[in-house]
Protein backbone atom coordinates (compact mmCIF):
# COMPACT_ATOMS: atom_id res chain seq x y z
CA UNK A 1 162.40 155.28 179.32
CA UNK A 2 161.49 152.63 177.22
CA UNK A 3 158.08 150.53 176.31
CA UNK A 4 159.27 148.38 174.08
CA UNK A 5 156.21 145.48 174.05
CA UNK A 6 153.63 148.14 173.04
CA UNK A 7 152.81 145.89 170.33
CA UNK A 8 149.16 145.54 169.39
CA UNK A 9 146.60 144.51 166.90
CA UNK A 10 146.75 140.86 165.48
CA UNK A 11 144.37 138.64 163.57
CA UNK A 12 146.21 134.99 163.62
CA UNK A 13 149.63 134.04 164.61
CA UNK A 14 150.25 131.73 167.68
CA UNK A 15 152.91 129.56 169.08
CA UNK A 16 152.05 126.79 166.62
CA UNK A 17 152.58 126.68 162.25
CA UNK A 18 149.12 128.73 161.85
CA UNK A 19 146.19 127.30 159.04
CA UNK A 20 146.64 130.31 157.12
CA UNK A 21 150.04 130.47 155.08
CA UNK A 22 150.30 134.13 154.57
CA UNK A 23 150.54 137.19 156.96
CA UNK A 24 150.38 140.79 155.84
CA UNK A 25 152.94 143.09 158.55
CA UNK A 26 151.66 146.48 158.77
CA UNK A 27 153.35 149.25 160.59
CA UNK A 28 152.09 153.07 160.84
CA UNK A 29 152.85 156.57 160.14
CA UNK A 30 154.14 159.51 162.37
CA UNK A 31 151.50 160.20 165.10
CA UNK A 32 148.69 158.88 166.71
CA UNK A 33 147.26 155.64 165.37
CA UNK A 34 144.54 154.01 167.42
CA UNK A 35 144.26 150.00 167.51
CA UNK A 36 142.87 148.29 164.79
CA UNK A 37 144.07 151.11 162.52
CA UNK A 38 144.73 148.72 159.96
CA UNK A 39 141.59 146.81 159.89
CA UNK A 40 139.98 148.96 157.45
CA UNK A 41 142.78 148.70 154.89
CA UNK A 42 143.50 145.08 155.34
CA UNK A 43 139.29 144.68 154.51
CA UNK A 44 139.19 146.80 151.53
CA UNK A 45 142.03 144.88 150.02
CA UNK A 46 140.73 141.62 150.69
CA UNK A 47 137.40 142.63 149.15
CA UNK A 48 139.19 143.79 145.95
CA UNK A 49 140.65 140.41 145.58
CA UNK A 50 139.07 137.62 143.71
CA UNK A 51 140.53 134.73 144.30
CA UNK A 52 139.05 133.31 148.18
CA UNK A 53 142.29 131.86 148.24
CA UNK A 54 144.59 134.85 147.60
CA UNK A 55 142.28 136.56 150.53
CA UNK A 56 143.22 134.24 152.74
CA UNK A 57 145.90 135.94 155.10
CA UNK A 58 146.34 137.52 158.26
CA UNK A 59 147.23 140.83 159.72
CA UNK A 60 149.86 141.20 162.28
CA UNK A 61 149.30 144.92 163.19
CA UNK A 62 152.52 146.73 164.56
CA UNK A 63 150.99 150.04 166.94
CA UNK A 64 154.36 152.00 168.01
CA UNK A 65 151.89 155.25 168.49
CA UNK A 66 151.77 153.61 172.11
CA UNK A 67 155.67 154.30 172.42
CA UNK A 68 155.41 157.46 171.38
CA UNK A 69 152.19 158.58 173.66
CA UNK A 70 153.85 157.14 176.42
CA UNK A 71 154.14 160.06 178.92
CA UNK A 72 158.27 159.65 179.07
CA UNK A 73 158.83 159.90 175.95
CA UNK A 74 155.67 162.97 175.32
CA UNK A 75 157.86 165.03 177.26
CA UNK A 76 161.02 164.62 175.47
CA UNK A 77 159.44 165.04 172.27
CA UNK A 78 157.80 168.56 173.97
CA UNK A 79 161.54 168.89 174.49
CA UNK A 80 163.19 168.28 171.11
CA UNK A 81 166.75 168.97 171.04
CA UNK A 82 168.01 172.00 168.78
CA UNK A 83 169.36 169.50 166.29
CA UNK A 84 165.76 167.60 165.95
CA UNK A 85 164.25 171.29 165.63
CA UNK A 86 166.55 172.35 162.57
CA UNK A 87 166.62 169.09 161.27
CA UNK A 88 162.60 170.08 160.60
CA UNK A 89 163.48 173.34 159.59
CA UNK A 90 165.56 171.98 156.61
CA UNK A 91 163.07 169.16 156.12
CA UNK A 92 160.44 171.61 155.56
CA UNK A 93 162.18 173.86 153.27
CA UNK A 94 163.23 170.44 151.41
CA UNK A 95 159.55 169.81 150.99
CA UNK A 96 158.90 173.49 150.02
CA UNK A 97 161.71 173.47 147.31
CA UNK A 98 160.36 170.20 145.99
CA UNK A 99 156.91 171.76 145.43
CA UNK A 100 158.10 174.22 143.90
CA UNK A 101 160.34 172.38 141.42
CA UNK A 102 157.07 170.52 140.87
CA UNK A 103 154.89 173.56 140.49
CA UNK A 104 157.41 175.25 137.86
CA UNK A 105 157.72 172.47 136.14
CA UNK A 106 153.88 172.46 135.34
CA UNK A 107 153.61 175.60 134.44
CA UNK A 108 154.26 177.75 130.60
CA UNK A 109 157.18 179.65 130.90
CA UNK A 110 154.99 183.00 130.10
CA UNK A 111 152.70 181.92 133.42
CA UNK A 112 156.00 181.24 135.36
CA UNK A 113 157.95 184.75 134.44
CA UNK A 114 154.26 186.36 135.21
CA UNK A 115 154.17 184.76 138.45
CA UNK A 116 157.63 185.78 139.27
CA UNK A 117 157.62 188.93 138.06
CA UNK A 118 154.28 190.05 137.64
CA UNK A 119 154.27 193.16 134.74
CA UNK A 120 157.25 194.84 135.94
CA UNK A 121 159.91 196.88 134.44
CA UNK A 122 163.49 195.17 133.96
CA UNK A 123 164.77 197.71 136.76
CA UNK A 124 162.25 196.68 139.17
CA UNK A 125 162.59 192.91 138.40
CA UNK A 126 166.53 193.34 139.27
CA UNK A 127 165.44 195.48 142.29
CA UNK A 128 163.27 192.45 143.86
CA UNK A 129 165.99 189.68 142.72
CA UNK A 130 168.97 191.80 144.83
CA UNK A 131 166.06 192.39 147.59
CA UNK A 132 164.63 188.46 147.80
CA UNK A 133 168.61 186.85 147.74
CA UNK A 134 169.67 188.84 150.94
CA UNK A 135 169.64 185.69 152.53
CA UNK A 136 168.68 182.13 151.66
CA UNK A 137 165.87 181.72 153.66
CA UNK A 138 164.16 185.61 152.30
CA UNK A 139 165.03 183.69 148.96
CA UNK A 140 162.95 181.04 149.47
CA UNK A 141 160.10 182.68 151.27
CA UNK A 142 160.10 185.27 148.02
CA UNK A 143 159.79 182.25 145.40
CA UNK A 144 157.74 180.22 147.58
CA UNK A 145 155.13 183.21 147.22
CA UNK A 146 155.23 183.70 143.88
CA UNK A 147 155.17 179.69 142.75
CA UNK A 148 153.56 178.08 145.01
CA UNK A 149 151.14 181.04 146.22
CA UNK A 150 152.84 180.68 150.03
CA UNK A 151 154.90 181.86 152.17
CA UNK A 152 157.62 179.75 154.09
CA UNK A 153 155.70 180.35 156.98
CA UNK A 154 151.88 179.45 155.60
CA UNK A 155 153.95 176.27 154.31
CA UNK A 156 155.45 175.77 158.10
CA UNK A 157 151.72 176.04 159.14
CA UNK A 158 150.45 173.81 156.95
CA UNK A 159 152.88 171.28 157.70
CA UNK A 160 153.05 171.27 161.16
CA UNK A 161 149.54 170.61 161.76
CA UNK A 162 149.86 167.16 160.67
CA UNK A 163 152.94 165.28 163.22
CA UNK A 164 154.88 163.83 160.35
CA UNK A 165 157.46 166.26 159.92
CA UNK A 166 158.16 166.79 164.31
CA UNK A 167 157.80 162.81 164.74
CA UNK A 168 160.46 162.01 161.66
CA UNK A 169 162.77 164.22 162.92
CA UNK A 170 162.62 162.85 166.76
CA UNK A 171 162.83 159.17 165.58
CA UNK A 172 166.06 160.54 163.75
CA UNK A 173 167.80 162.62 166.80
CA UNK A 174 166.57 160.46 169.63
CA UNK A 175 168.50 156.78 169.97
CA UNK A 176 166.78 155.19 172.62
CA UNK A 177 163.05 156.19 170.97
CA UNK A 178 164.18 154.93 167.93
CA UNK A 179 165.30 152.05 169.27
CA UNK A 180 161.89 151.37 171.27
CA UNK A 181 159.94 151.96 168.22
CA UNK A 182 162.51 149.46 165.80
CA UNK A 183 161.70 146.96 169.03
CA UNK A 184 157.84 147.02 168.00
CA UNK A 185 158.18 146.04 164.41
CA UNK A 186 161.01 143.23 165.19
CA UNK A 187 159.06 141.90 167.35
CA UNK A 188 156.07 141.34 165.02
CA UNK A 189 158.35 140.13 162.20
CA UNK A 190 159.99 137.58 164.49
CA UNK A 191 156.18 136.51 165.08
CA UNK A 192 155.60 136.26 161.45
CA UNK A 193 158.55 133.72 160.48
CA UNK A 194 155.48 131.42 161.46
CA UNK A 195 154.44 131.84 158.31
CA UNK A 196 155.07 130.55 154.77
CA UNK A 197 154.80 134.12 153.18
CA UNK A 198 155.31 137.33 154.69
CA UNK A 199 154.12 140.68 153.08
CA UNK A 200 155.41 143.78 154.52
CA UNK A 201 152.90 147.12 154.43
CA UNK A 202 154.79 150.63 155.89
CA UNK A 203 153.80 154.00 155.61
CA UNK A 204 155.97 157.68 156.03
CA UNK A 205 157.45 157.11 159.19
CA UNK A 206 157.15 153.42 159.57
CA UNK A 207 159.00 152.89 156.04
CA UNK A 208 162.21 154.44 157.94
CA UNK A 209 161.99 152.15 160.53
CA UNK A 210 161.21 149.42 158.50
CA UNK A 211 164.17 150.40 156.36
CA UNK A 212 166.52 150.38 159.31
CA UNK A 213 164.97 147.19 160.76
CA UNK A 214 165.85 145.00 158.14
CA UNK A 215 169.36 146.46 157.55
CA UNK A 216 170.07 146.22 161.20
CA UNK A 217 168.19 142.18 161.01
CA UNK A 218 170.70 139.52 161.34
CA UNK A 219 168.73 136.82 161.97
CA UNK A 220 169.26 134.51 158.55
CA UNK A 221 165.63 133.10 159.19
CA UNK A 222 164.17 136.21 158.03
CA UNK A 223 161.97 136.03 154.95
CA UNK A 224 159.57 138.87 153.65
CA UNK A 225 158.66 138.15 149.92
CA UNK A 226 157.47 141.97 149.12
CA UNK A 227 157.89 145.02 151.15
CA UNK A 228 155.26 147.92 150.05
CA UNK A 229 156.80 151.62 151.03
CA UNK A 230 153.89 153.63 150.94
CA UNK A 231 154.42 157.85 151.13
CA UNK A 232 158.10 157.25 151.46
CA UNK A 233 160.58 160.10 153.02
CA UNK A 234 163.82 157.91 152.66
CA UNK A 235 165.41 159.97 149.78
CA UNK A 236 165.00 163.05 152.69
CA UNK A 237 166.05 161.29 155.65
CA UNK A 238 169.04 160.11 153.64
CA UNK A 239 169.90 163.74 152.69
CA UNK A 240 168.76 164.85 156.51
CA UNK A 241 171.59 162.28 157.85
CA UNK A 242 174.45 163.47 155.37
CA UNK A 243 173.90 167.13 156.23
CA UNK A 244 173.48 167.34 160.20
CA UNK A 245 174.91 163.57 160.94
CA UNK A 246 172.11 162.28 162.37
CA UNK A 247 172.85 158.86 161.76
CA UNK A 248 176.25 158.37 160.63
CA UNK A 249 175.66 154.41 160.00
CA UNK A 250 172.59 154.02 157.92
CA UNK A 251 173.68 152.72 155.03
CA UNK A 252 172.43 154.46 152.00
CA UNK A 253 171.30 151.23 150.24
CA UNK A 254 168.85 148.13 151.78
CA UNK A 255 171.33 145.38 152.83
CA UNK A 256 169.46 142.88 153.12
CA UNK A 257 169.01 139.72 150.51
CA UNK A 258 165.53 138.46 152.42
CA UNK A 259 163.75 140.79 151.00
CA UNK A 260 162.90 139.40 147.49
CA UNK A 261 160.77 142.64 145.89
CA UNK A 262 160.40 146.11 147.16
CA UNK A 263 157.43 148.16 145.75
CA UNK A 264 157.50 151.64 146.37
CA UNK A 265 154.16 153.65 146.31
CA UNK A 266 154.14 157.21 146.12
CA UNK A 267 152.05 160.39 144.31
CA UNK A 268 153.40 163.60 143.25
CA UNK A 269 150.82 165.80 145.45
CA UNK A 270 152.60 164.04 148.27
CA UNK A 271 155.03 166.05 150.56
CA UNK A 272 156.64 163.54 151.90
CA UNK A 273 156.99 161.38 149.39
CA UNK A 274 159.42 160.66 146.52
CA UNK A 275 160.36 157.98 144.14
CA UNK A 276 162.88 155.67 145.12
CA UNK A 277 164.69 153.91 142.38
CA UNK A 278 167.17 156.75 141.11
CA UNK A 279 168.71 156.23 145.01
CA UNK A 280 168.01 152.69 145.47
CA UNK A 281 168.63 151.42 141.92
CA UNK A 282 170.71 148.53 143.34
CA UNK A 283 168.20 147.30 144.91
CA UNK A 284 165.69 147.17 142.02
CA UNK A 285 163.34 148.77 143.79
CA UNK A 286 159.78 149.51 141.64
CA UNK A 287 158.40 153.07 141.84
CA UNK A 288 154.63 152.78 141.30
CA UNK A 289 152.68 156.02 141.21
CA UNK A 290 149.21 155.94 142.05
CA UNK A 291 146.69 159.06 141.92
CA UNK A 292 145.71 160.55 144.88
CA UNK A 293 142.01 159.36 146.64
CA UNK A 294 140.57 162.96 145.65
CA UNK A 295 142.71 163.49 142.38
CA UNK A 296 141.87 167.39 142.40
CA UNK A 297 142.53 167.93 146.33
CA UNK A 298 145.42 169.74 146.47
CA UNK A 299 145.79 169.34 150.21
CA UNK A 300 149.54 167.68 151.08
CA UNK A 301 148.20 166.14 154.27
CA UNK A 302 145.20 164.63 152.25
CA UNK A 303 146.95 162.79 149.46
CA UNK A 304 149.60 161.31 151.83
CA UNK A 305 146.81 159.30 153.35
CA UNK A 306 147.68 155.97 151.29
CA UNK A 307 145.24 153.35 153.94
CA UNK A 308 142.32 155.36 152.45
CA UNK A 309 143.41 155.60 148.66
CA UNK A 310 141.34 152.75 146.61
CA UNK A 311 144.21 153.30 143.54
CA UNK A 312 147.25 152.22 146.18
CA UNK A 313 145.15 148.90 147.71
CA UNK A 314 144.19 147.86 144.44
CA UNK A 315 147.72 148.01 143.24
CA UNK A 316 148.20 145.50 146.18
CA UNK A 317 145.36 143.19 146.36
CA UNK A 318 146.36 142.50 142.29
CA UNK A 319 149.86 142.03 143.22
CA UNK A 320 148.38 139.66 146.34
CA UNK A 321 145.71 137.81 144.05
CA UNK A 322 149.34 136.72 141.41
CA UNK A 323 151.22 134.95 144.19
């Protein structure tokens, strides 16, 4: 297996010191992403910026949806090993628990105890406590339901029809995927060191590898000036590798002194999402929460879509337009 120059999607870069000083590296989220993916983005942060200078960069588009829509490596994701499939089991219920930490924490402690327990009689509340902790799982299907208005199942559902969660949890099991996919975005950030500033854009998935990239880069020629995380699962995956031993050897901090700010970008009706500086405070990483594109869609799948949400590119085109 392996298709490790399924790179695509540049405006600039060549062999010689390009006109333009600046390049903007973008790589993708878990599933398919067509070419050009990023065009849209890169636009409607250059036409938030003021300055024609500041504008003035290029985009050096990484496309590892190729890799994965490659037919070899279709079927092995078809054929996810029983570790990949409960490592999405317990990332789901991670994301389930989360919501509902978020969900109780919203709500007045008289709507909470009526949610849980409805008007019932002390005996019966006992009754359905000793019934819903059977097991953990009935536990958390029971509370689900009464916070959050789902079942562990609707939530699997809901989940599942969006890639992240299946895709995340094959780039974790499988080596030699993960290591095609890490090939796509080293391969645009060695064409990048062309430039005099480099900006670094990943989203969901692609902030993993982007993470593991540049712990894993040796090369001391590297320089990226900012790195935006956008939709971020790190804080998971982190948890994900302690529990199952995924991977043993990611270090649970960035390692890597090229990187001169990290910005992370995340909202709370995101379920993949978290902030990043109580587990990366070493690195001085910057949460920055933006509100979703339709503040009062509650759909998960909706407010993780960061290329389409005006309040995250405006954060960067006025953190472009200072440099």
């Amino acid at each position: 297996m392996g298709n490790t120059g399924a790179i695509t999607g540049t405006t600039g870069g060549s062999a010689s010191a390009p006109l333009v000083k600046r390049a903007m590296v973008i790589i993708h989220g878990a599933g398919d992403a067509d070419p050009d993916y990023s065009a849209p983005m890169v636009e409607r942060i250059k036409s938030l910026i003021n300055s024609p200078d500041a504008k003035q960069f290029d985009r050096l588009e990484v496309l590892y949806a190729a890799v994965l829509n490659s037919p070899d490596w279709q079927t092995a994701r078809t054929a996810q090993s029983a570790r990949a499939q409960f490592a999405s089991d317990m990332f789901i219920k991670t994301i389930v628990q989360e919501n509902m930490a978020t969900q109780t924490a919203k709500l007045p402690i008289e709507q909470l105890l009526g949610n849980l327990f409805g008007g019932n009689s002390l005996n019966a509340i006992g009754a359905e406590i000793r019934a819903a902790f059977l097991s953990a799982d009935n536990a958390l299907d029971a509370l689900a339901k009464k916070i959050t208005g789902s079942s562990l199942d609707e939530w699997r559902d809901t989940i599942l029809k969006n890639p992240t969660v299946e895709d995340v949890c094959f780039y974790l099991d499988n080596a030699g995927f993960r290591n095609d996919v890490k090939a796509t975005l080293i391969a645009k950030l060695k064409e990048a060191q062309q430039y005099e500033d480099v900006i670094l854009v990943s989203h969901s998935l692609g902030t993993v590898v982007a993470f593991d990239v540049l712990n894993e880069w040796t090369d001391p020629q590297l320089h990226i000036s900012t790195w935006f995380t956008m939709g971020c699962p790190l804080k998971k995956i982190l948890a994900l590798d302690k529990a199952l031993n995924l991977q043993p050897n990611r270090p649970n901090q960035l390692n890597n002194s090229r990187v001169s700010r990290w910005f992370n970008v995340y909202n709370s009706l995101d379920f993949v999402a978290n902030p990043l500086s109580p587990t990366f405070y070493a690195n001085g990483v910057c949460d920055i929460f933006v509100q979703p594109k339709v503040p009062n869609n509650l759909d998960p799948i909706v407010a993780h879509d960061y290329y389409a949400n005006d309040n995250a590119l405006k954060l960067i085109a006025e953190f472009i337009q200072t440099l």
